[in-house]
Protein backbone atom coordinates (compact mmCIF):
# COMPACT_ATOMS: atom_id res chain seq x y z
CA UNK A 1 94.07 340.13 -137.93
CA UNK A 2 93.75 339.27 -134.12
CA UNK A 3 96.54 337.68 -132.59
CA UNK A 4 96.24 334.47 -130.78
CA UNK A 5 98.47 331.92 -129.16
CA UNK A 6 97.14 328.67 -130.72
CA UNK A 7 94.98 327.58 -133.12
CA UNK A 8 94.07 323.60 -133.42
CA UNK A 9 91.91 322.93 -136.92
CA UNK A 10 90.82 319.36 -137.68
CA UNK A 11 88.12 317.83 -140.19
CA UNK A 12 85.42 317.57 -137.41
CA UNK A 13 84.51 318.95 -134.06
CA UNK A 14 82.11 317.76 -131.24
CA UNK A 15 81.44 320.83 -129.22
CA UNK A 16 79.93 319.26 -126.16
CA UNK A 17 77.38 322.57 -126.05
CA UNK A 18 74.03 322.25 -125.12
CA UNK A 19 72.80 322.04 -128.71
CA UNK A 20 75.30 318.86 -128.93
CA UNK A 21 77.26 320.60 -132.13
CA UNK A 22 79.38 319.23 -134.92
CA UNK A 23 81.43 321.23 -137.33
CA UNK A 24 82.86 320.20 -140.46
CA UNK A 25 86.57 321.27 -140.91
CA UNK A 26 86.77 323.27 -137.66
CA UNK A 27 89.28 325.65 -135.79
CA UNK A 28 89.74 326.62 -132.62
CA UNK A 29 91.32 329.89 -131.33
CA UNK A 30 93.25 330.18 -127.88
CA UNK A 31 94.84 333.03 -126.39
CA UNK A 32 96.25 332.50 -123.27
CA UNK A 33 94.43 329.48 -121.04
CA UNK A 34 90.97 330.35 -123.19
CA UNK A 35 88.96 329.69 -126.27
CA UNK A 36 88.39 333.00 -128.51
CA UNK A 37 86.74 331.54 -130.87
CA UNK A 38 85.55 328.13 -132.48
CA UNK A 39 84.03 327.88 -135.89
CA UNK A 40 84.84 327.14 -139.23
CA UNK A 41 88.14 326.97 -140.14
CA UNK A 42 88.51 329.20 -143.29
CA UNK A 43 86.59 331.93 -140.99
CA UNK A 44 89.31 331.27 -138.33
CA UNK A 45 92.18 331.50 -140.06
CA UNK A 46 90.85 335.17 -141.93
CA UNK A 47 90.31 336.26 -138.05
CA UNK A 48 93.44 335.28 -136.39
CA UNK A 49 96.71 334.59 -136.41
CA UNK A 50 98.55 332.30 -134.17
CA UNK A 51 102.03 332.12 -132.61
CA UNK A 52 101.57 328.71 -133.08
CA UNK A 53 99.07 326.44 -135.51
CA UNK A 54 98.32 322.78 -135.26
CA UNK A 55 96.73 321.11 -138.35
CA UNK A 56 95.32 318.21 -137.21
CA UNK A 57 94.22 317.34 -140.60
CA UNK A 58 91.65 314.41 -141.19
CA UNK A 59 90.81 314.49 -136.83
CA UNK A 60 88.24 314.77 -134.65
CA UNK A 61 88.43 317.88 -131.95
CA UNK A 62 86.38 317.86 -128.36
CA UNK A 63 86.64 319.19 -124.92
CA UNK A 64 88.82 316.47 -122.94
CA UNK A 65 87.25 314.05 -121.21
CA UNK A 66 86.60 314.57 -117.11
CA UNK A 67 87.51 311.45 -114.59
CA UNK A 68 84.65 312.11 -111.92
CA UNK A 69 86.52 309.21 -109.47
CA UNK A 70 89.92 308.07 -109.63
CA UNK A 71 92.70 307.32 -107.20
CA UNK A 72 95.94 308.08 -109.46
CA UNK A 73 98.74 307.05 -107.26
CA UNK A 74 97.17 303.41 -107.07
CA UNK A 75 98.46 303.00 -110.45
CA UNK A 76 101.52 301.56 -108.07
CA UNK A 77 99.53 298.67 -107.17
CA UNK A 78 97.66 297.95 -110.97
CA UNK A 79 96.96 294.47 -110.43
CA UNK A 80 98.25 293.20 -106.60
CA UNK A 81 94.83 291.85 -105.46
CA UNK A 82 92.12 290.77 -108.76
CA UNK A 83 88.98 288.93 -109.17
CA UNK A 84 88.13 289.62 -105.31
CA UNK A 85 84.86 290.80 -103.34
CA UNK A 86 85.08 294.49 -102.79
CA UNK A 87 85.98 293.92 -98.57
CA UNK A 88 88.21 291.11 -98.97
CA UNK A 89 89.79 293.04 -101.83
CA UNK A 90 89.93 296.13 -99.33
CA UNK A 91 90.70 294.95 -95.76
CA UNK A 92 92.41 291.90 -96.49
CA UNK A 93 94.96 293.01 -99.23
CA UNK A 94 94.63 296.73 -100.22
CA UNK A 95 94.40 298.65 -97.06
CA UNK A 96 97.62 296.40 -95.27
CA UNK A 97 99.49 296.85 -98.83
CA UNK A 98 99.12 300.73 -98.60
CA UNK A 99 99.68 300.70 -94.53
CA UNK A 100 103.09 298.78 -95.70
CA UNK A 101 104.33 301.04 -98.86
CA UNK A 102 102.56 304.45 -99.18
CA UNK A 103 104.73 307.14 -98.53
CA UNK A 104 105.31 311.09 -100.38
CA UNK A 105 107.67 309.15 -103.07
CA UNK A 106 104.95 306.22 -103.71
CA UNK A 107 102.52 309.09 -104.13
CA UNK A 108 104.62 311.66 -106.00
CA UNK A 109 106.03 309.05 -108.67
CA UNK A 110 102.79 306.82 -108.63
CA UNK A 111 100.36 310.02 -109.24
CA UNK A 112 102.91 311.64 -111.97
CA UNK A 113 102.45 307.80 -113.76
CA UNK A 114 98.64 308.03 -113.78
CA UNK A 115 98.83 311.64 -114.81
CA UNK A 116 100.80 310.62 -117.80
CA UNK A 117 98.19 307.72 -118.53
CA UNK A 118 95.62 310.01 -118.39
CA UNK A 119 96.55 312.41 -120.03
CA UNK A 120 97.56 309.60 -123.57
CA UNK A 121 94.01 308.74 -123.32
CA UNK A 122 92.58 312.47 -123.72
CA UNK A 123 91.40 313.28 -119.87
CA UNK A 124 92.20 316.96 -119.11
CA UNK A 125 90.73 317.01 -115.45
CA UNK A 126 90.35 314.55 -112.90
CA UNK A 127 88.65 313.92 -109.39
CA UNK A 128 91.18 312.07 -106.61
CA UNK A 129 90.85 310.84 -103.39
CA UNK A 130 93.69 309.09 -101.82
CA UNK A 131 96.98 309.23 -99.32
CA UNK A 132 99.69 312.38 -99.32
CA UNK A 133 97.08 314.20 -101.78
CA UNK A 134 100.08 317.09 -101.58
CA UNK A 135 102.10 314.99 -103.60
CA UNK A 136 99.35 314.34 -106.47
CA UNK A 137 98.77 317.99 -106.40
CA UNK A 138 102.41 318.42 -107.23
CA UNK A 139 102.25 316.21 -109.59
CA UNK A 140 99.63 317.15 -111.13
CA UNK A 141 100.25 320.78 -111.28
CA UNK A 142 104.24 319.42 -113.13
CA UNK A 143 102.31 317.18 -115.46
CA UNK A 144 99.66 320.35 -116.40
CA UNK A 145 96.51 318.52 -115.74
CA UNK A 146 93.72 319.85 -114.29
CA UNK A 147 92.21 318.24 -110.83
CA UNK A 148 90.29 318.06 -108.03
CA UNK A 149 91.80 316.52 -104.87
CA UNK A 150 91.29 315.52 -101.30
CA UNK A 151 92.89 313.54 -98.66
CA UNK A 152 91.17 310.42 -97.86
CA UNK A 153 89.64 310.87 -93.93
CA UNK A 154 89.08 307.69 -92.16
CA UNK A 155 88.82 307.18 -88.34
CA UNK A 156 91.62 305.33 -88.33
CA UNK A 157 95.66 305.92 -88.96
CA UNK A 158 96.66 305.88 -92.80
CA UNK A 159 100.16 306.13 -94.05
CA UNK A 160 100.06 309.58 -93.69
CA UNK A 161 98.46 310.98 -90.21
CA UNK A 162 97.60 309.09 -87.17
CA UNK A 163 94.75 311.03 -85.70
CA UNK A 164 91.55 312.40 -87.30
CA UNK A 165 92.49 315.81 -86.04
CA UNK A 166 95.97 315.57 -88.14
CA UNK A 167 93.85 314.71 -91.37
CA UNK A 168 91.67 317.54 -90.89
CA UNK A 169 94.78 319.76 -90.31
CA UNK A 170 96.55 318.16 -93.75
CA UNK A 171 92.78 319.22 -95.12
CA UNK A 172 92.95 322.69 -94.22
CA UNK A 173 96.72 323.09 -95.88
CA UNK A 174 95.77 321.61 -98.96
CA UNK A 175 93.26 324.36 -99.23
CA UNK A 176 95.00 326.96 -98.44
CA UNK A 177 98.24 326.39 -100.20
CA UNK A 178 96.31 325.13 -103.65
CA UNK A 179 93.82 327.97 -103.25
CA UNK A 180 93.51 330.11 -106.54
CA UNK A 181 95.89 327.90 -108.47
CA UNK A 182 94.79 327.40 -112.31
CA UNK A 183 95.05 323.58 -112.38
CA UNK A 184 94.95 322.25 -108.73
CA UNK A 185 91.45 322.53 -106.79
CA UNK A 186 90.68 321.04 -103.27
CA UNK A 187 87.65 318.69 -102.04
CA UNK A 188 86.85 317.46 -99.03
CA UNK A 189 86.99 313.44 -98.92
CA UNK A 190 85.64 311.23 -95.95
CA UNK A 191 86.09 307.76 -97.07
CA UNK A 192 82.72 306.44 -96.61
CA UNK A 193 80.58 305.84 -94.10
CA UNK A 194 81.85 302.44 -92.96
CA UNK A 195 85.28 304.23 -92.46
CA UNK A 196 83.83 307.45 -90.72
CA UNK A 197 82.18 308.37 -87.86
CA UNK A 198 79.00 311.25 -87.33
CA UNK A 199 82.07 313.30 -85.40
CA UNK A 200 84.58 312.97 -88.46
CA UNK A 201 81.65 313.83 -91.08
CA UNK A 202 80.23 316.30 -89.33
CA UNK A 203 83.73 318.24 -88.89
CA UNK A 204 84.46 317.59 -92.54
CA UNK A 205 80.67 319.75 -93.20
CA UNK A 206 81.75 322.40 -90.43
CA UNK A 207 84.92 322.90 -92.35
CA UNK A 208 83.53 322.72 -95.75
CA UNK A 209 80.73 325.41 -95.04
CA UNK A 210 82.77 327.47 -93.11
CA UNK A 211 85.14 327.54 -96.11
CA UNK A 212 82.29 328.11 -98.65
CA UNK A 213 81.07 331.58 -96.16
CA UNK A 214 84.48 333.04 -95.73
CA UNK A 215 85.93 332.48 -99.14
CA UNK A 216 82.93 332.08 -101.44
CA UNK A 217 84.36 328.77 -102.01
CA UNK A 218 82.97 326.00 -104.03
CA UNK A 219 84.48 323.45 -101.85
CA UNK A 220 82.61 320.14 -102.57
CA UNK A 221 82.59 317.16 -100.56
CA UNK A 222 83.30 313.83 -101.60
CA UNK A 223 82.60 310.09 -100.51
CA UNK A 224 82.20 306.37 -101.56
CA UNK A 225 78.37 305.52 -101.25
CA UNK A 226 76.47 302.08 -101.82
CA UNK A 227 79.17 300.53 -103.71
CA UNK A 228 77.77 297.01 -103.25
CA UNK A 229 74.96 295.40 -100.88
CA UNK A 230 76.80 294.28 -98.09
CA UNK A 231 77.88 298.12 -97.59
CA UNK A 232 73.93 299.03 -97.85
CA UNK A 233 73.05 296.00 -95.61
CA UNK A 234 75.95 296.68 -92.49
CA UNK A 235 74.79 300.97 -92.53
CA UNK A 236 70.99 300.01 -92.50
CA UNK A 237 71.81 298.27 -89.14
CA UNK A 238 74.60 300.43 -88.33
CA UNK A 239 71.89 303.68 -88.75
CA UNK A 240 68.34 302.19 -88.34
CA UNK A 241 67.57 303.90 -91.45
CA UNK A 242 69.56 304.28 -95.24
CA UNK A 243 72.24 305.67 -95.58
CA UNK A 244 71.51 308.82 -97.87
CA UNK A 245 68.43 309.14 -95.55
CA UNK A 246 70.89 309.34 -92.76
CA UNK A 247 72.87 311.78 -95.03
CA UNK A 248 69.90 314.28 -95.18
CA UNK A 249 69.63 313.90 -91.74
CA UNK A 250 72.94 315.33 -90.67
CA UNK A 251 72.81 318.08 -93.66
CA UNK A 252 74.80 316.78 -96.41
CA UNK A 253 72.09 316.48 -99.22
CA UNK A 254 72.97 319.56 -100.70
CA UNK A 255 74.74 320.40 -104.49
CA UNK A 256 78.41 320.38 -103.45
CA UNK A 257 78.12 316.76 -102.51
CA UNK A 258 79.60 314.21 -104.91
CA UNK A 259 79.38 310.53 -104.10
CA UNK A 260 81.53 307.26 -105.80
CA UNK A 261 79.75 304.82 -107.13
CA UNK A 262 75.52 304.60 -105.71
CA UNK A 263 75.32 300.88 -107.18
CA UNK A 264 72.64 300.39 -104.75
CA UNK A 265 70.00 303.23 -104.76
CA UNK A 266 66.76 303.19 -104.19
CA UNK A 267 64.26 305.09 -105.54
CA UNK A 268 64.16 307.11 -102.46
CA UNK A 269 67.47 307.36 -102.49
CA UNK A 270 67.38 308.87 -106.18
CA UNK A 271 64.61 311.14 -105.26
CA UNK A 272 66.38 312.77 -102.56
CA UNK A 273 69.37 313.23 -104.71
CA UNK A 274 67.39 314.70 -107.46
CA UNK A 275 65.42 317.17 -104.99
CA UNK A 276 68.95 318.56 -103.33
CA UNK A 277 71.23 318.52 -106.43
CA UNK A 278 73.58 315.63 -105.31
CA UNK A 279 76.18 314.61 -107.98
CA UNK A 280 77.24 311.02 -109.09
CA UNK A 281 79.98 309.55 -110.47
CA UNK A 282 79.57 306.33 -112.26
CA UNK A 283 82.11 303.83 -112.38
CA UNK A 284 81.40 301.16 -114.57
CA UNK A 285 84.25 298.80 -114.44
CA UNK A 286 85.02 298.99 -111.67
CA UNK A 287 81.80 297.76 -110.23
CA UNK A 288 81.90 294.93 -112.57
CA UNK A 289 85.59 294.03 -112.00
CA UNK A 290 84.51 293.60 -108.11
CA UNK A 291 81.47 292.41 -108.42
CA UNK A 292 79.24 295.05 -106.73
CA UNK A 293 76.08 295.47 -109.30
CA UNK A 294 75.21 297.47 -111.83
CA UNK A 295 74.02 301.48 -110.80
CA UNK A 296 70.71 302.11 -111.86
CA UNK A 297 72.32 305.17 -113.95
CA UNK A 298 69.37 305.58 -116.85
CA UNK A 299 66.73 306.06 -114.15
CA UNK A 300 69.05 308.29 -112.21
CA UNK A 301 69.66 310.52 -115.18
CA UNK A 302 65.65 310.52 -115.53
CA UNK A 303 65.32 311.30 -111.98
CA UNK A 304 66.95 314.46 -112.99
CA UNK A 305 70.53 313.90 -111.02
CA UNK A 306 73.48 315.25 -112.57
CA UNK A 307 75.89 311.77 -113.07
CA UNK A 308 79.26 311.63 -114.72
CA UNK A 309 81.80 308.86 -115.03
CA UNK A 310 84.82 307.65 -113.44
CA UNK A 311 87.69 304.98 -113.87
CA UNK A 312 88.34 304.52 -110.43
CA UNK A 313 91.13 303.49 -109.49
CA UNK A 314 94.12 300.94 -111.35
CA UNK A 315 93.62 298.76 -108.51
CA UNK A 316 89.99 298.01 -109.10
CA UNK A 317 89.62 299.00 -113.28
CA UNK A 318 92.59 298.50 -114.19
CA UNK A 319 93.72 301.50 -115.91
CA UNK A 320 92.22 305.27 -116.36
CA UNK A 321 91.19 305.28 -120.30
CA UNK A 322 87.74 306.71 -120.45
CA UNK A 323 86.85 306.26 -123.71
CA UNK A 324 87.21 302.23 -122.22
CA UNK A 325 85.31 303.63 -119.51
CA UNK A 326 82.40 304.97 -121.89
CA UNK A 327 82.17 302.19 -123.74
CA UNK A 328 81.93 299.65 -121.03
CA UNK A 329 79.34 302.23 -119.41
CA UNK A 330 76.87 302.16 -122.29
CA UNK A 331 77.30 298.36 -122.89
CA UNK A 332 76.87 297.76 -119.47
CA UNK A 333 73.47 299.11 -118.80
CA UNK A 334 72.05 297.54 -122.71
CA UNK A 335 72.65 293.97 -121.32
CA UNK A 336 71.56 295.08 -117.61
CA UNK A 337 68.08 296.27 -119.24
CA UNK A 338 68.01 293.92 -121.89
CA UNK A 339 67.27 297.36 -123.59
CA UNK A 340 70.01 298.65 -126.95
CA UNK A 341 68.19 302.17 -126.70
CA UNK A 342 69.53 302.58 -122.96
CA UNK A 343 72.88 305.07 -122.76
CA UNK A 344 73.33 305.90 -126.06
CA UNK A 345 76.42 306.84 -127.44
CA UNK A 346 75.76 311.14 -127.29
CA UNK A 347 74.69 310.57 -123.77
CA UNK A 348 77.40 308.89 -122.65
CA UNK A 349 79.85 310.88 -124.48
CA UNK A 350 78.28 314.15 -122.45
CA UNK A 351 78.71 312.02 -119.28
CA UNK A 352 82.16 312.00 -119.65
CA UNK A 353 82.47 316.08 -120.86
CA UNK A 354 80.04 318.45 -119.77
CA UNK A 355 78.35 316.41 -117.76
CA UNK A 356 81.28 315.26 -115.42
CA UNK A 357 82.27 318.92 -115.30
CA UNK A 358 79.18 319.58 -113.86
CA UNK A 359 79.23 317.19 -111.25
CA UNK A 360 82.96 318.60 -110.38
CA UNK A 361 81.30 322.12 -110.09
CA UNK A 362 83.50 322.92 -113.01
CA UNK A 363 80.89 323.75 -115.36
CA UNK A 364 81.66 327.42 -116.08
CA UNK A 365 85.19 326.71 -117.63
CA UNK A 366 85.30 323.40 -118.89
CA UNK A 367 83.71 320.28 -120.51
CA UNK A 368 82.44 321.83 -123.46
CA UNK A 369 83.93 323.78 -126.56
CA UNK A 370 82.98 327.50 -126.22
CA UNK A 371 83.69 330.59 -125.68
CA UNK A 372 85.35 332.11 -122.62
CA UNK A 373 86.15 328.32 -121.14
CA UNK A 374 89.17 327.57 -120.98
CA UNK A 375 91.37 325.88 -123.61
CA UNK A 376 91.09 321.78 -122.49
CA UNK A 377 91.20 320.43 -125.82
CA UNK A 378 91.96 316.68 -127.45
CA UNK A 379 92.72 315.67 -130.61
CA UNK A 380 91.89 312.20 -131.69
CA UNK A 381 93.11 311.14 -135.33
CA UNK A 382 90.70 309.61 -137.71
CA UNK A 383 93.02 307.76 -140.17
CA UNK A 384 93.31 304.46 -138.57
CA UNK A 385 91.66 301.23 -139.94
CA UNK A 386 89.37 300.91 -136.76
CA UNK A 387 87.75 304.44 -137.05
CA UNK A 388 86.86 304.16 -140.84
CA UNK A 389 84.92 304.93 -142.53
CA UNK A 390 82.99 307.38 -140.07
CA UNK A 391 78.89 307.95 -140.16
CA UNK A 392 78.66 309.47 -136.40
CA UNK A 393 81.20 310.57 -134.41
CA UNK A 394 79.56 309.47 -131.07
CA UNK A 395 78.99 306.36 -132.05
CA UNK A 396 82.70 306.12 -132.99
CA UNK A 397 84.13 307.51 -130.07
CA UNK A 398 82.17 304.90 -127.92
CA UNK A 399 81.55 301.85 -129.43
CA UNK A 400 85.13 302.11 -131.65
CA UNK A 401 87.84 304.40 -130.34
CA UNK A 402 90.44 304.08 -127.65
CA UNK A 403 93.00 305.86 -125.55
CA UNK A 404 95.55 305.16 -128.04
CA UNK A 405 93.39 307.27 -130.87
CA UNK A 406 94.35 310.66 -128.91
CA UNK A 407 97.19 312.46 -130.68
CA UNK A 408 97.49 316.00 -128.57
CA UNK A 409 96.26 317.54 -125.93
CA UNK A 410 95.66 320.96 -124.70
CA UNK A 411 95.01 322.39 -121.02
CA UNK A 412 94.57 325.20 -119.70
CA UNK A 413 96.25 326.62 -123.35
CA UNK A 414 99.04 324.72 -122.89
CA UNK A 415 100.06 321.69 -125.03
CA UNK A 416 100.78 318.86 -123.16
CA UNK A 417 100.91 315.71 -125.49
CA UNK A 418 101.51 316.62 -129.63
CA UNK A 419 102.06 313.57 -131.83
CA UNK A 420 101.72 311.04 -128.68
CA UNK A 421 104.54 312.72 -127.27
CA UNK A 422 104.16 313.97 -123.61
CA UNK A 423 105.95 317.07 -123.03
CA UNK A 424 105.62 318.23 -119.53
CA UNK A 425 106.59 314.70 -118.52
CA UNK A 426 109.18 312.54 -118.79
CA UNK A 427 107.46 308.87 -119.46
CA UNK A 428 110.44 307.03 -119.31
CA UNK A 429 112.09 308.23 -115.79
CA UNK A 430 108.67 307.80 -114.52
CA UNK A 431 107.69 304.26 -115.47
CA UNK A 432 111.20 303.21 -114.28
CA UNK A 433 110.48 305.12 -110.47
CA UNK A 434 107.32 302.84 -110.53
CA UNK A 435 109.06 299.85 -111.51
CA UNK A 436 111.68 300.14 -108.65
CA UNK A 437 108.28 300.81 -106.07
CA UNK A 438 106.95 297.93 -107.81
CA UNK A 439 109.66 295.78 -106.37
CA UNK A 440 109.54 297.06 -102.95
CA UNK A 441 105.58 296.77 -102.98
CA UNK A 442 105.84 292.95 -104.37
CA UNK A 443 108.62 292.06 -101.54
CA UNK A 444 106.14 293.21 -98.58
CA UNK A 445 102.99 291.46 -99.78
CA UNK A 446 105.43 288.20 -99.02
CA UNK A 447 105.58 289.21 -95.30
């Protein structure tokens, strides 16, 4: 028998490959941080044996889910400014809150919190943009979740540098001190376009191509785009022209880009996407919670653009459970179309797998169950009143599960939640950090 370090069996597993697979009573072999082998289980078990096994018994096993868009250390400020426009919510109460409180500690302690709340709800990777990025990179790489992260660039101070030339210089050390690390991967992050200038962006694509040449880097770049129409309206008259036409126009239409949100594309807009290979990530509640619209997802998805999903951040959502975030993404666009065939359940499922994975560039190793990727794996338990009895398993995980339904979870080989219980972090230390922050955050929104 071949020896392996894990093997996870359960009654059924969603395989997330590009035939859309489901086994009955299925195994999964790991040695090291990848799969060996996935199939049925009495084959398994006659092939290999395990250091450790993990018989999930009557369960459902699938890749773990990918957060396209988050901003993890705003879980420190879940709930300071609701029911609010997206620019009075921004300038008036979010930007002065994190000019008064953000700091390494706020970012450390409030980034380790939304790792752990990830991580409950079954994400094994996820996409950040916010302040002290270092600091959710460290926490991230203690918690043993996989991410993609960059520092948010604005043309203005934040917390954390006061000149555009200091947050391109924080840029360049993120990359080079995360570079070839299994878990922790860098992006490039300009705000948006209301928040940076044509010098700022086109330093951020000097760097990012330069990096890509020398390095044979991925090195994506990420920004907020067309969250809601007074955005769209203020760059038509700030450019003379869209805004993703004013993208193409200073090179950034190309397949490392990744933009938030796109509530407000046109078809032009979606053609131009489509043509270059431009990655979305859709973010649901969010853009109900504020107000902005609804993205026309279903006829970017026909247009041919790669579009995965996103919680956003706990300021705006208010928490980071995809499987919430699925759900209200395939609801959402049946009552925007009037239309119950729109997003169905498999698609949106694949949205939040393979399908965010490729709009992270992580494709190659994760987001499905196969071969050679590596081992980011989720367990959800079946025996629970809500999830039986079971006809489809998409359906289920949609229109019926929740965060709470994931038992254990696997990255990178390593088992980071069995039974509920997180053990790479320690829940209870950290919710208490956030409380005392909490405090300190709710004392200067009085000033």
């Amino acid at each position: 028998m071949l020896e392996v370090d894990l093997i996870i069996s359960g009654e059924k597993a969603l395989l997330l490959d590009t035939g859309n697979t489901c086994l009955d009573r299925a195994s999964v072999a790991i040695k090291g941080d990848e799969i060996v082998a996935v199939g049925n289980t009495d084959t398994i078990t006659k092939q290999y044996q395990a250091k450790k096994t993990i018989s999930a018994g009557n369960a459902l096993l699938m890749p773990g889910f990918v957060n396209c868009h988050t901003h993890a250390a705003m879980t420190c400020f879940r709930g300071i400014a609701d029911d609010l426009e997206l620019m009075d919510w921004l300038n008036n109460y979010i930007f002065p809150a994190e000019a008064k409180n953000v700091n390494k500690e706020l970012a450390y302690w409030g980034s380790l919190l939304g790792a752990a709340e990830m991580i409950k709800s079954g994400t094994t990777t996820f996409c950040d943009m916010y302040i002290f990025e270092d600091e959710t990179a460290r926490a991230a790489k203690e918690a043993g979740i996989r991410c993609l992260i960059g520092e948010v660039l604005f043309d203005f101070p934040s917390p954390n540098f006061k000149t555009v030339a200091e947050g391109m210089a924080y840029t360049k050390m993120l990359i080079e001190k995360w570079k070839d690390d299994p878990l922790v991967n860098i992006i490039i992050e300009p705000h948006a376009l209301y928040t940076c200038s044509k010098s700022l962006l086109d330093e951020v694509r000097e760097l990012a191509l330069a990096k890509r040449l020398a390095e044979d880097n991925h090195l994506p770049i990420g920004l907020h785009l067309l969250e809601n129409a007074a955005e769209k309206k203020q760059l038509e008259e700030k450019f003379g022209q869209g805004a993703v036409s004013f993208l193409k126009d200073i090179g950034y239409l190309d397949e490392h880009l990744i933009a938030f949100h796109c509530v407000h594309f046109s078809e032009t807009d979606m053609r131009l996407f489509a043509e270059h290979g431009c990655k979305i990530s859709h973010n649901p509640a969010s853009n109900m919670k504020l107000a902005s619209g609804v993205a026309p997802v279903p006829d970017m998805l026909q247009a041919g653009i790669t579009v995965g999903i996103g919680t956003d951040g706990c300021a705006s959502n208010n928490n980071l459970d995809m499987i919430k975030e699925m759900g209200t993404a395939a609801k959402l666009h049946k009552v925007a179309r009037l239309d119950p065939t729109i997003m169905d359940a498999p698609t949106v499922v694949r949205m939040a797998t393979i399908e965010g994975a490729k709009v992270l560039g992580m494709e190659k190793n994760i987001g499905s169950l196969e071969v050679g990727k590596k081992a980011d794996i989720i367990v959800i338990g079946l025996d629970k009143p809500h999830l039986t009895p079971l006809y489809n398993e998409y359906s289920h995980l949609v229109y019926a599960a929740s965060g709470a339904d994931v038992d254990t979870v696997v990255i990178n080989g390593k088992v980071v939640m069995e039974n509920r219980l997180l053990l790479t972090i320690n829940e209870d230390e950290v919710m208490q950090k956030v409380r005392e922050i909490a405090v300190r955050v709710k004392q200067s929104l009085k000033k």
